[in-house]
Protein backbone atom coordinates (compact mmCIF):
# COMPACT_ATOMS: atom_id res chain seq x y z
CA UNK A 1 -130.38 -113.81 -51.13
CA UNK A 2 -129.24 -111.92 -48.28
CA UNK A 3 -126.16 -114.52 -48.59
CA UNK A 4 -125.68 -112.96 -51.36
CA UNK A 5 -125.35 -109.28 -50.09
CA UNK A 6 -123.29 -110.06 -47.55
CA UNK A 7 -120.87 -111.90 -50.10
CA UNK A 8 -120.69 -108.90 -52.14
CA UNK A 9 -120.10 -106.44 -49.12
CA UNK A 10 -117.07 -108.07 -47.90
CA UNK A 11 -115.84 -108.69 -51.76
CA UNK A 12 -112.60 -107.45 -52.40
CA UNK A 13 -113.03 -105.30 -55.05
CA UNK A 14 -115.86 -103.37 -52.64
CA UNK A 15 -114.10 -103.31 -49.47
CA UNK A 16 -112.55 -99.97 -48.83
CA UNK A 17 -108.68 -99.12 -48.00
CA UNK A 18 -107.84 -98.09 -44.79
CA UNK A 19 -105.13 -95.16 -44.74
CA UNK A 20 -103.30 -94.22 -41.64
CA UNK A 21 -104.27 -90.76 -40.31
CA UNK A 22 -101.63 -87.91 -41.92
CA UNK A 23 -99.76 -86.92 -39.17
CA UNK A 24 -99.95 -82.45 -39.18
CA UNK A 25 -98.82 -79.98 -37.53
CA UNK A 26 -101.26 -80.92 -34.26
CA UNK A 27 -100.04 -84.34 -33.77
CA UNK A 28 -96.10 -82.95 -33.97
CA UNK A 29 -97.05 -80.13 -31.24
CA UNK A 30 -98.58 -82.66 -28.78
CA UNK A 31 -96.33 -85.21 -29.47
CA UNK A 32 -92.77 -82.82 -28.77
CA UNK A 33 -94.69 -81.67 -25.48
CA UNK A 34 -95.37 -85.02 -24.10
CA UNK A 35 -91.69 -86.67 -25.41
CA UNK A 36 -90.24 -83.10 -23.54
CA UNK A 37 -91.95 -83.01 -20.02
CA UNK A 38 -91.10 -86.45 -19.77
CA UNK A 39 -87.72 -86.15 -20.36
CA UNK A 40 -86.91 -82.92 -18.44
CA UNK A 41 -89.70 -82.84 -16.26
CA UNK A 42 -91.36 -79.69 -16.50
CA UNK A 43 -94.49 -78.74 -17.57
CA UNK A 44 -95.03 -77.43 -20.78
CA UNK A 45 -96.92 -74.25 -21.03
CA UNK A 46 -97.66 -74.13 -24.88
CA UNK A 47 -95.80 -73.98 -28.32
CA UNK A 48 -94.86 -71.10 -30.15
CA UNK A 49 -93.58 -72.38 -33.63
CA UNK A 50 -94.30 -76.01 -35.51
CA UNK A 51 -92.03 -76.33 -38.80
CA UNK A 52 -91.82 -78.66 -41.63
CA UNK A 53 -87.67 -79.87 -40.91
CA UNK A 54 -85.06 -81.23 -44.10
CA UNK A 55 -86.01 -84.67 -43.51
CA UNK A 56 -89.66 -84.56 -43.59
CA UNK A 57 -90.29 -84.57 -39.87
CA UNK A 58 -91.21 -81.94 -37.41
CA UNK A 59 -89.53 -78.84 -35.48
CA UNK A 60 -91.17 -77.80 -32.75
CA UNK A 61 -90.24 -74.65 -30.27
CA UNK A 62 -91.95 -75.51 -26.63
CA UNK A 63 -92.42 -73.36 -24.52
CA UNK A 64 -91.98 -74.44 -20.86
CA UNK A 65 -92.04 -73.16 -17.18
CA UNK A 66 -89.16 -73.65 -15.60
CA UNK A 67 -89.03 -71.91 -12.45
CA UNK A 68 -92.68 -70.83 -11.12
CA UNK A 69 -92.44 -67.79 -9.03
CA UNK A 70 -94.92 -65.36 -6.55
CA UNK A 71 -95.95 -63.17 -8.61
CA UNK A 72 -96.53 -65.05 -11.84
CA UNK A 73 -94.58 -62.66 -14.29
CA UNK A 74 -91.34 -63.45 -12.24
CA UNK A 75 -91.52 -67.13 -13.00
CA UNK A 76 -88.65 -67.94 -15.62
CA UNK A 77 -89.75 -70.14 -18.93
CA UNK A 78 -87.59 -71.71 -21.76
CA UNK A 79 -88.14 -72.01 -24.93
CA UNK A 80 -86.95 -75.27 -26.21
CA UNK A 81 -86.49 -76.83 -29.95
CA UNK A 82 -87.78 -80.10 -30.29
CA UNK A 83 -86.82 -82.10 -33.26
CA UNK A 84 -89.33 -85.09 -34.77
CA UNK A 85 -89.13 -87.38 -36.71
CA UNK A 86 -92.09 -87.97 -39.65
CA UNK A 87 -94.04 -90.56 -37.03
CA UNK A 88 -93.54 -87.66 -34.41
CA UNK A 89 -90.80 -89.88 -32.47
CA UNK A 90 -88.23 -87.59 -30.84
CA UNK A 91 -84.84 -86.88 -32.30
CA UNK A 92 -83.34 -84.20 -30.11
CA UNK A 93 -83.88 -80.99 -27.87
CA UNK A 94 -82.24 -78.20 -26.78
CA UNK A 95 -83.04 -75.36 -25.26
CA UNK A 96 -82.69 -72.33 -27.15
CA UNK A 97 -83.80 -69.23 -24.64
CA UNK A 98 -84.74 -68.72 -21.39
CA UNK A 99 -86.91 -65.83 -20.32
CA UNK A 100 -88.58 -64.24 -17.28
CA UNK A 101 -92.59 -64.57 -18.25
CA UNK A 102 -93.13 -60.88 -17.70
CA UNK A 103 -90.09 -59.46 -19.65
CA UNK A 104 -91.16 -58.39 -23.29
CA UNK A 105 -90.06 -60.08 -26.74
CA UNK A 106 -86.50 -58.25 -27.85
């Protein structure tokens, strides 16, 4: 009998389909600030804009500090864009502004 059970758990027609994970919004903001530090090698400080791109991947404006200064609102940051692909591989970057962290938004 509990032969039996066990046949009928792992039967096809029970067993349950495994679908990857969709890949958001989340997984293309961590995913552009890991591919970007390592690539220009500085740290990122956060993101300010995750968007849906043409082809069904990611773009992604990091924000990242580029030159820390005494006191802290001197230090300059960048903004860069980060483009993904759909599995959150990177495409391309470029950095789009560059800012000092005290000034305020034009």
């Amino acid at each position: 009998m509990a032969d039996q059970r066990s046949a009928r758990a792992t039967s096809p027609t029970r067993a349950r389909k495994k679908t990857a994970p969709k890949k958001g919004p989340e997984h293309a903001a961590r995913a552009a600030c890991q591919s970007l530090e390592g690539l220009i090698g500085h740290r990122a400080e956060g993101v300010s804009a995750v968007r849906r791109s043409d082809d069904d991947g990611w773009c992604v404006v990091v924000d990242v500090l580029e030159v820390p200064r005494i006191p802290d609102t001197t230090s300059l940051l960048a903004s860069y864009e980060v483009q993904l692909d759909k599995v959150g591989e990177l495409q391309e970057y470029r950095r789009v502004r560059r800012y000092r962290r005290g000034a305020a938004d034009e």
